[in-house]
N, C-alpha and C. Protein backbone atom coordinates (compact mmCIF):
# COMPACT_ATOMS: atom_id res chain seq x y z
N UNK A 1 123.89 182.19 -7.44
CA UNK A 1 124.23 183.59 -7.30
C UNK A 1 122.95 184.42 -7.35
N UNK A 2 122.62 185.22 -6.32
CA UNK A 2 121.71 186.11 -6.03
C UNK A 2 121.84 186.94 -7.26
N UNK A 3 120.42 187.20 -8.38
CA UNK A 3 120.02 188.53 -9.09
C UNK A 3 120.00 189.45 -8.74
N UNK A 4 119.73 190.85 -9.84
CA UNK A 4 119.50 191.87 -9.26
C UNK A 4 118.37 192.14 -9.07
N UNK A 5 117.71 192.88 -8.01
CA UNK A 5 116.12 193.12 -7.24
C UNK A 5 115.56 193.55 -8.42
N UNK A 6 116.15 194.59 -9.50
CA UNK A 6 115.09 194.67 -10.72
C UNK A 6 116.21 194.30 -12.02
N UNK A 7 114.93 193.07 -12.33
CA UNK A 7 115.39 192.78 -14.03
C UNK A 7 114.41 193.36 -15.47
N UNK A 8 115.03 193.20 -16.65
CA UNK A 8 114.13 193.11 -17.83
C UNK A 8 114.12 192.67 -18.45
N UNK A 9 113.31 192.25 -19.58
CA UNK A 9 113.29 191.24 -20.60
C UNK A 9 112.65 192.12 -21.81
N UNK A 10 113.25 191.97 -22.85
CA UNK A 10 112.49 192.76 -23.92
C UNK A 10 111.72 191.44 -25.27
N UNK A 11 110.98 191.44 -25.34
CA UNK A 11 110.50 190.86 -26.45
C UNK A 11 109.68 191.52 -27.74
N UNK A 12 110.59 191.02 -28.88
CA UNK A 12 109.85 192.11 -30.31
C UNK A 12 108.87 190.81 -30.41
N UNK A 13 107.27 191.48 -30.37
CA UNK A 13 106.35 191.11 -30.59
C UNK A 13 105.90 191.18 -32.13
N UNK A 14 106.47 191.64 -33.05
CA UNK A 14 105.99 191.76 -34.22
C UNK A 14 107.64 190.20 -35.20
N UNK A 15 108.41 189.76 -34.32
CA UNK A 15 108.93 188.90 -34.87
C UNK A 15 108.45 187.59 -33.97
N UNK A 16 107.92 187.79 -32.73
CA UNK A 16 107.78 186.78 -31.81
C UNK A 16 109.16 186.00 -31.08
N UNK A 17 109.85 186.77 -31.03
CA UNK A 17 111.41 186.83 -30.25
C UNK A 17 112.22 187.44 -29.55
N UNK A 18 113.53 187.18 -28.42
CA UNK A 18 113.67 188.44 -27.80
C UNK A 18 114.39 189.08 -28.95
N UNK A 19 114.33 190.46 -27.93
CA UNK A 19 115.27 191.43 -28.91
C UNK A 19 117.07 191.51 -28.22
N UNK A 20 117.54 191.11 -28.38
CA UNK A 20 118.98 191.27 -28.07
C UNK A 20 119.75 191.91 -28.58
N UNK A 21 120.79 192.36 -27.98
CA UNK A 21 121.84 194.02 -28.21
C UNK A 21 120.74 195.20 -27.83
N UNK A 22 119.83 195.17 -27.13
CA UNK A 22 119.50 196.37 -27.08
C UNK A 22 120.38 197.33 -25.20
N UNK A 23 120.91 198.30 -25.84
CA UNK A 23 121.46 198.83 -24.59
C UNK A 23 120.43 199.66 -23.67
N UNK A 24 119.93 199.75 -22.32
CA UNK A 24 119.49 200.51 -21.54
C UNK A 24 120.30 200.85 -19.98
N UNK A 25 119.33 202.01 -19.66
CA UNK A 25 119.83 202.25 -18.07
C UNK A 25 118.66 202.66 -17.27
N UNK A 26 119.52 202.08 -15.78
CA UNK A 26 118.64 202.24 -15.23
C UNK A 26 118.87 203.47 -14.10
N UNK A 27 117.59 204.46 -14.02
CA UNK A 27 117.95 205.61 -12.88
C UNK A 27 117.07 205.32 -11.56
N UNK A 28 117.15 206.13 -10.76
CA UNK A 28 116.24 206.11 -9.71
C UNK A 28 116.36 207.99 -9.40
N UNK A 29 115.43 208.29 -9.34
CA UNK A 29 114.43 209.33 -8.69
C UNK A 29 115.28 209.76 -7.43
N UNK A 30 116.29 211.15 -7.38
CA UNK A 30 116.50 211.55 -6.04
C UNK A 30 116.68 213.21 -5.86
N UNK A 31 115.66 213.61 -5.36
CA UNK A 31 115.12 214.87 -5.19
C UNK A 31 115.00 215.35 -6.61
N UNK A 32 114.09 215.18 -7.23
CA UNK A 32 113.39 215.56 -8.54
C UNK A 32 114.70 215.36 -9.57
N UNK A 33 116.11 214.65 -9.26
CA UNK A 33 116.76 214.39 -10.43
C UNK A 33 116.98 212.93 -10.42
N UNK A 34 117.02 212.59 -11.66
CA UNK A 34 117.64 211.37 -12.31
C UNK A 34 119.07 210.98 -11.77
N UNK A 35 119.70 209.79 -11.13
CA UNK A 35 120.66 209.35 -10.81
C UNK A 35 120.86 208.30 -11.59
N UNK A 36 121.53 207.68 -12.40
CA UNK A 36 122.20 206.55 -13.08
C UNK A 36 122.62 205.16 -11.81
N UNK A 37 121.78 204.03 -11.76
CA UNK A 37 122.25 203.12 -10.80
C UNK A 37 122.48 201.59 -11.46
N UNK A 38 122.08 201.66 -13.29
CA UNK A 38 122.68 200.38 -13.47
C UNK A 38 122.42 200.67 -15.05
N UNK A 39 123.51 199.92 -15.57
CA UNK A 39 123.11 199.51 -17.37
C UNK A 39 123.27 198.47 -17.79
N UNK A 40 122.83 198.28 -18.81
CA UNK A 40 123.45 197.00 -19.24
C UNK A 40 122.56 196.69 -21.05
N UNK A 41 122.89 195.72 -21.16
CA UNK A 41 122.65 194.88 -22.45
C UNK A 41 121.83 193.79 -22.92
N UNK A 42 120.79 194.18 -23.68
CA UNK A 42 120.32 192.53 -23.49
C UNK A 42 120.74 191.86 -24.09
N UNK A 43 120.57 189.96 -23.70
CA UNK A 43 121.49 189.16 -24.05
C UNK A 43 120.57 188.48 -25.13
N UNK A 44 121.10 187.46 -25.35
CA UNK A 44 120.44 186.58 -26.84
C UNK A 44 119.42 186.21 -26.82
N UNK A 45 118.61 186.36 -25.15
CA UNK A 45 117.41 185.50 -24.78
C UNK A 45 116.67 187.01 -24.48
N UNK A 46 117.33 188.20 -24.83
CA UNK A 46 116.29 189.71 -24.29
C UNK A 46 116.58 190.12 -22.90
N UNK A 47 116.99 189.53 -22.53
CA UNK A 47 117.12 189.86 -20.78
C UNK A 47 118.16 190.40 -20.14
N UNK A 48 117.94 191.70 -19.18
CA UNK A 48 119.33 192.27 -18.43
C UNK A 48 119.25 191.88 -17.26
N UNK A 49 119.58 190.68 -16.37
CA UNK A 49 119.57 190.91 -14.99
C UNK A 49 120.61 190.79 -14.11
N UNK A 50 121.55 191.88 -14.58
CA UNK A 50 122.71 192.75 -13.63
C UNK A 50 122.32 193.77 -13.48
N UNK A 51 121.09 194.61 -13.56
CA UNK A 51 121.15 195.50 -13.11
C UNK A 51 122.25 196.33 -11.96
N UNK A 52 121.57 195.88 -11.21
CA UNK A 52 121.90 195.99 -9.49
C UNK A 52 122.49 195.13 -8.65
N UNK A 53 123.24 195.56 -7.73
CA UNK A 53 123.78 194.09 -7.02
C UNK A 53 122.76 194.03 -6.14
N UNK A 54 122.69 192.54 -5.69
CA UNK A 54 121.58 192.55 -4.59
C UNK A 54 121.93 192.99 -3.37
N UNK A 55 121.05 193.45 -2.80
CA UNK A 55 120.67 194.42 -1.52
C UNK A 55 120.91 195.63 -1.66
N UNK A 56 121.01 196.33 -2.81
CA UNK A 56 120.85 197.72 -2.88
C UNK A 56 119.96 198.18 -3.56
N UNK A 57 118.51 197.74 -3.34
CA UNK A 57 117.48 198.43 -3.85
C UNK A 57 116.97 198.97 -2.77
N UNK A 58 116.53 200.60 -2.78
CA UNK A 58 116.07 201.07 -1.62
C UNK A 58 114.27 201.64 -2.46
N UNK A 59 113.48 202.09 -1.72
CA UNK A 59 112.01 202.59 -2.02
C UNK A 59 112.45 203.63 -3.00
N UNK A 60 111.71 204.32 -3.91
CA UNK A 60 111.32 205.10 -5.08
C UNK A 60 111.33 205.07 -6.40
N UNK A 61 110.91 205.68 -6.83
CA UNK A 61 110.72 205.97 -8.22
C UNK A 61 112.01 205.62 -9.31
N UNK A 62 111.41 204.89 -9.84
CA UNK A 62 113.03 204.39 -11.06
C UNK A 62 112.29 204.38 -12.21
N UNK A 63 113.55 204.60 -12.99
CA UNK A 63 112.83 204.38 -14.65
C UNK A 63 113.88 203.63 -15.32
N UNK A 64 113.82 202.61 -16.48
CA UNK A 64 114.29 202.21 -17.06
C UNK A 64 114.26 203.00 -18.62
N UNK A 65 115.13 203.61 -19.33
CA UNK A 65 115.51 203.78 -20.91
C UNK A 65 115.99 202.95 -21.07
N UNK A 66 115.31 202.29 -22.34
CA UNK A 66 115.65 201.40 -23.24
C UNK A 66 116.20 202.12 -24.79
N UNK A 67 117.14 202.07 -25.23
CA UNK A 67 117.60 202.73 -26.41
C UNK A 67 117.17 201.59 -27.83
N UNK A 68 116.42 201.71 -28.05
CA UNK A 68 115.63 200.86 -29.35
C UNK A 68 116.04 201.24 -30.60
N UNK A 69 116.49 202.73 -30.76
CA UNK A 69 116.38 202.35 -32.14
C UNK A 69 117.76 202.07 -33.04
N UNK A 70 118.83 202.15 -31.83
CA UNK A 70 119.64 201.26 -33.37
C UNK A 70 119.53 199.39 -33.40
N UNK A 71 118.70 199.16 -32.33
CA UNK A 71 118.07 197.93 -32.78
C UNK A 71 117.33 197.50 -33.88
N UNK A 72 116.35 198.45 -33.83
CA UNK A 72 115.59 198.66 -35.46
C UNK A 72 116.19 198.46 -36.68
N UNK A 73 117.51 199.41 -36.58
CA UNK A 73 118.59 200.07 -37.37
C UNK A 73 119.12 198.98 -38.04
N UNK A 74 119.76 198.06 -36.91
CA UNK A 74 120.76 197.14 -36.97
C UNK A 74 119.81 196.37 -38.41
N UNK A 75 118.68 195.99 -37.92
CA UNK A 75 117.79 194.59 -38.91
C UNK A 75 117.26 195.65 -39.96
N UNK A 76 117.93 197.02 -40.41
CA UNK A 76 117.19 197.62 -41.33
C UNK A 76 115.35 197.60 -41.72
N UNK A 77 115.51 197.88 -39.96
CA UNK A 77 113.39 197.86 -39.83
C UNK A 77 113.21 199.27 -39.61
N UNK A 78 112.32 200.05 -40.04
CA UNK A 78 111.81 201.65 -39.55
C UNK A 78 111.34 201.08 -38.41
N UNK A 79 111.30 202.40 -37.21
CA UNK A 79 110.64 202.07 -36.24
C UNK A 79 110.22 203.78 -36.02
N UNK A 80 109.04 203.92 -34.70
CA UNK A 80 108.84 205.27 -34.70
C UNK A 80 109.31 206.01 -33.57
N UNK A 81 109.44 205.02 -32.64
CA UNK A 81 110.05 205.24 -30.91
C UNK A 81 111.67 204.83 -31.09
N UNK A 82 112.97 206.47 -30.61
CA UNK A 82 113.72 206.42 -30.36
C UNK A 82 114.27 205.13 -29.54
N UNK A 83 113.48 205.57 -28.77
CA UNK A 83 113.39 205.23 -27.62
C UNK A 83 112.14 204.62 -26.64
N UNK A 84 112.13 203.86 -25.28
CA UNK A 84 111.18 203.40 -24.45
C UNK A 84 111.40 203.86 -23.03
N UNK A 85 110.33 204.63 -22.57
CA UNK A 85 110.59 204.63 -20.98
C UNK A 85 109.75 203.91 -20.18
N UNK A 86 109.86 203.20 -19.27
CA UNK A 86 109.62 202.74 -18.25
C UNK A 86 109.37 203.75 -16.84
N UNK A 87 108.65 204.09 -15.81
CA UNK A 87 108.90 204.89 -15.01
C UNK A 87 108.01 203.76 -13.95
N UNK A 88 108.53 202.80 -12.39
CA UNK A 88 107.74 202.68 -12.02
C UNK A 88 108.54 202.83 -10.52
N UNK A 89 107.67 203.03 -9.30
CA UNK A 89 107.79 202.70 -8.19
C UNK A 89 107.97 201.53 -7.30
N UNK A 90 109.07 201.79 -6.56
CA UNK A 90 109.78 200.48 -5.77
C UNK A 90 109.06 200.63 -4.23
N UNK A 91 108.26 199.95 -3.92
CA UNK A 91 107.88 200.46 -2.54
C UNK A 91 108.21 199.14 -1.19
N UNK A 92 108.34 198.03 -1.50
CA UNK A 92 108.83 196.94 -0.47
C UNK A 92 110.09 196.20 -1.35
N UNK A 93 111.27 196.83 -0.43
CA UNK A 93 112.33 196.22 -1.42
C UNK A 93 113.18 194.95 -0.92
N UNK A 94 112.34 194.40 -0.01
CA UNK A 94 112.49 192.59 -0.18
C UNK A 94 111.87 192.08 -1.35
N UNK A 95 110.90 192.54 -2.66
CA UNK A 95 110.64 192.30 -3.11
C UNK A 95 111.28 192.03 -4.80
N UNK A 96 110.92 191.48 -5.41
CA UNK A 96 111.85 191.23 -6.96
C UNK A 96 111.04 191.93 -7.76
N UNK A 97 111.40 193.01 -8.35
CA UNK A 97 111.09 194.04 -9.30
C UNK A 97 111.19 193.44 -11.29
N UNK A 98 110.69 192.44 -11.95
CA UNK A 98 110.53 192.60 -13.11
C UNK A 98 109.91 193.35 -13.86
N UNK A 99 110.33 193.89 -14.94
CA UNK A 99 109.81 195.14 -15.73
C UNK A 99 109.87 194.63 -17.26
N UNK A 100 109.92 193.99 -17.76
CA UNK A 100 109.76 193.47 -19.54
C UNK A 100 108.45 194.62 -20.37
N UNK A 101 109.36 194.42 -21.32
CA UNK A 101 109.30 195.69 -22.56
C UNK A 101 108.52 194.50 -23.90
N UNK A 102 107.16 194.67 -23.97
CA UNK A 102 106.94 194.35 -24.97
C UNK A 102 106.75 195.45 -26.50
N UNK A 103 108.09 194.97 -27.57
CA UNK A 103 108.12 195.87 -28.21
C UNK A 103 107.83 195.80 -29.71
N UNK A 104 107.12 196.67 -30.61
CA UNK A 104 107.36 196.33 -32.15
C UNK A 104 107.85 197.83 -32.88
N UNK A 105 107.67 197.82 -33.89
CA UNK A 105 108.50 198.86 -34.50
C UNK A 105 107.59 200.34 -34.49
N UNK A 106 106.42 199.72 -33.77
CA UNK A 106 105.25 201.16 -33.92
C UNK A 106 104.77 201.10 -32.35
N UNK A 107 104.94 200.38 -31.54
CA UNK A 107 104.48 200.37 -30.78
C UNK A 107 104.96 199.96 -29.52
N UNK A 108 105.03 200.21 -28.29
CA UNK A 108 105.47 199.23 -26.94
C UNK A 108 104.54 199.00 -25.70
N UNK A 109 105.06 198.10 -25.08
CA UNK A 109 103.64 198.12 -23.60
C UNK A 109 104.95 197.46 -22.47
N UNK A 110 103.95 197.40 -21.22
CA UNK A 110 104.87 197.07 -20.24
C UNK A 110 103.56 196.27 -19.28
N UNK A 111 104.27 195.92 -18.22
CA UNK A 111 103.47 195.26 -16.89
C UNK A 111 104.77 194.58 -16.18
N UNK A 112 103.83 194.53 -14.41
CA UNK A 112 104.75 193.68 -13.85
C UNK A 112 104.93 192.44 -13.83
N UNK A 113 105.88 192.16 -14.36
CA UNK A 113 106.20 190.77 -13.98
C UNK A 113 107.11 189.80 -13.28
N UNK A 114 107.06 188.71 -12.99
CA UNK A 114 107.55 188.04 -11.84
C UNK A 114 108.85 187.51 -12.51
């Protein structure tokens, strides 16, 4: 079964594991507003890839929110980020879009990955 063109993976870097239950969504960029085009959950391994069904990724600007902190919450950890945004550009959409969230309770980073 064909994925969706963009997935994520979150990993808490300060336990060295994914983070699972964390809820996000995903928008895309259409005329300077935010449109809602996928959500979902990560699973036991950190990863959402239902985004999207395949073949409906078109060119622009998307962002992923990640809602982090009743993840924090849940394991009774402080954290300082509500929240995580993601904001990146889709520009050849035969292509597979990974976006993973490396996260700890003070801090997050991102890059593309395959």
């Amino acid at each position: 079964m064909p994925k969706s063109p963009i997935t994520t993976h979150i990993l808490d870097t300060s336990l060295g594991r994914p983070a699972s239950g964390v809820d996000l969504v995903l928008e895309r960029k259409n005329d300077g507003t935010w449109v809602q085009v996928g959500t979902g959950t990560t699973n036991a391994d950190g990863r959402v890839t239902d985004l999207m069904r395949p073949g409906t990724l078109t060119a622009g600007v998307y962002r992923i929110e990640f809602h982090i902190a009743p993840y924090f919450a849940a394991q009774q950890r402080d954290s300082f980020y509500p929240e995580a945004t993601i904001v990146f550009e889709v520009k050849a959409v035969d292509e597979h879009y990974h976006v993973p969230l490396l996260l700890n309770p003070f801090g997050y980073s991102t890059y593309r990955g395959s």
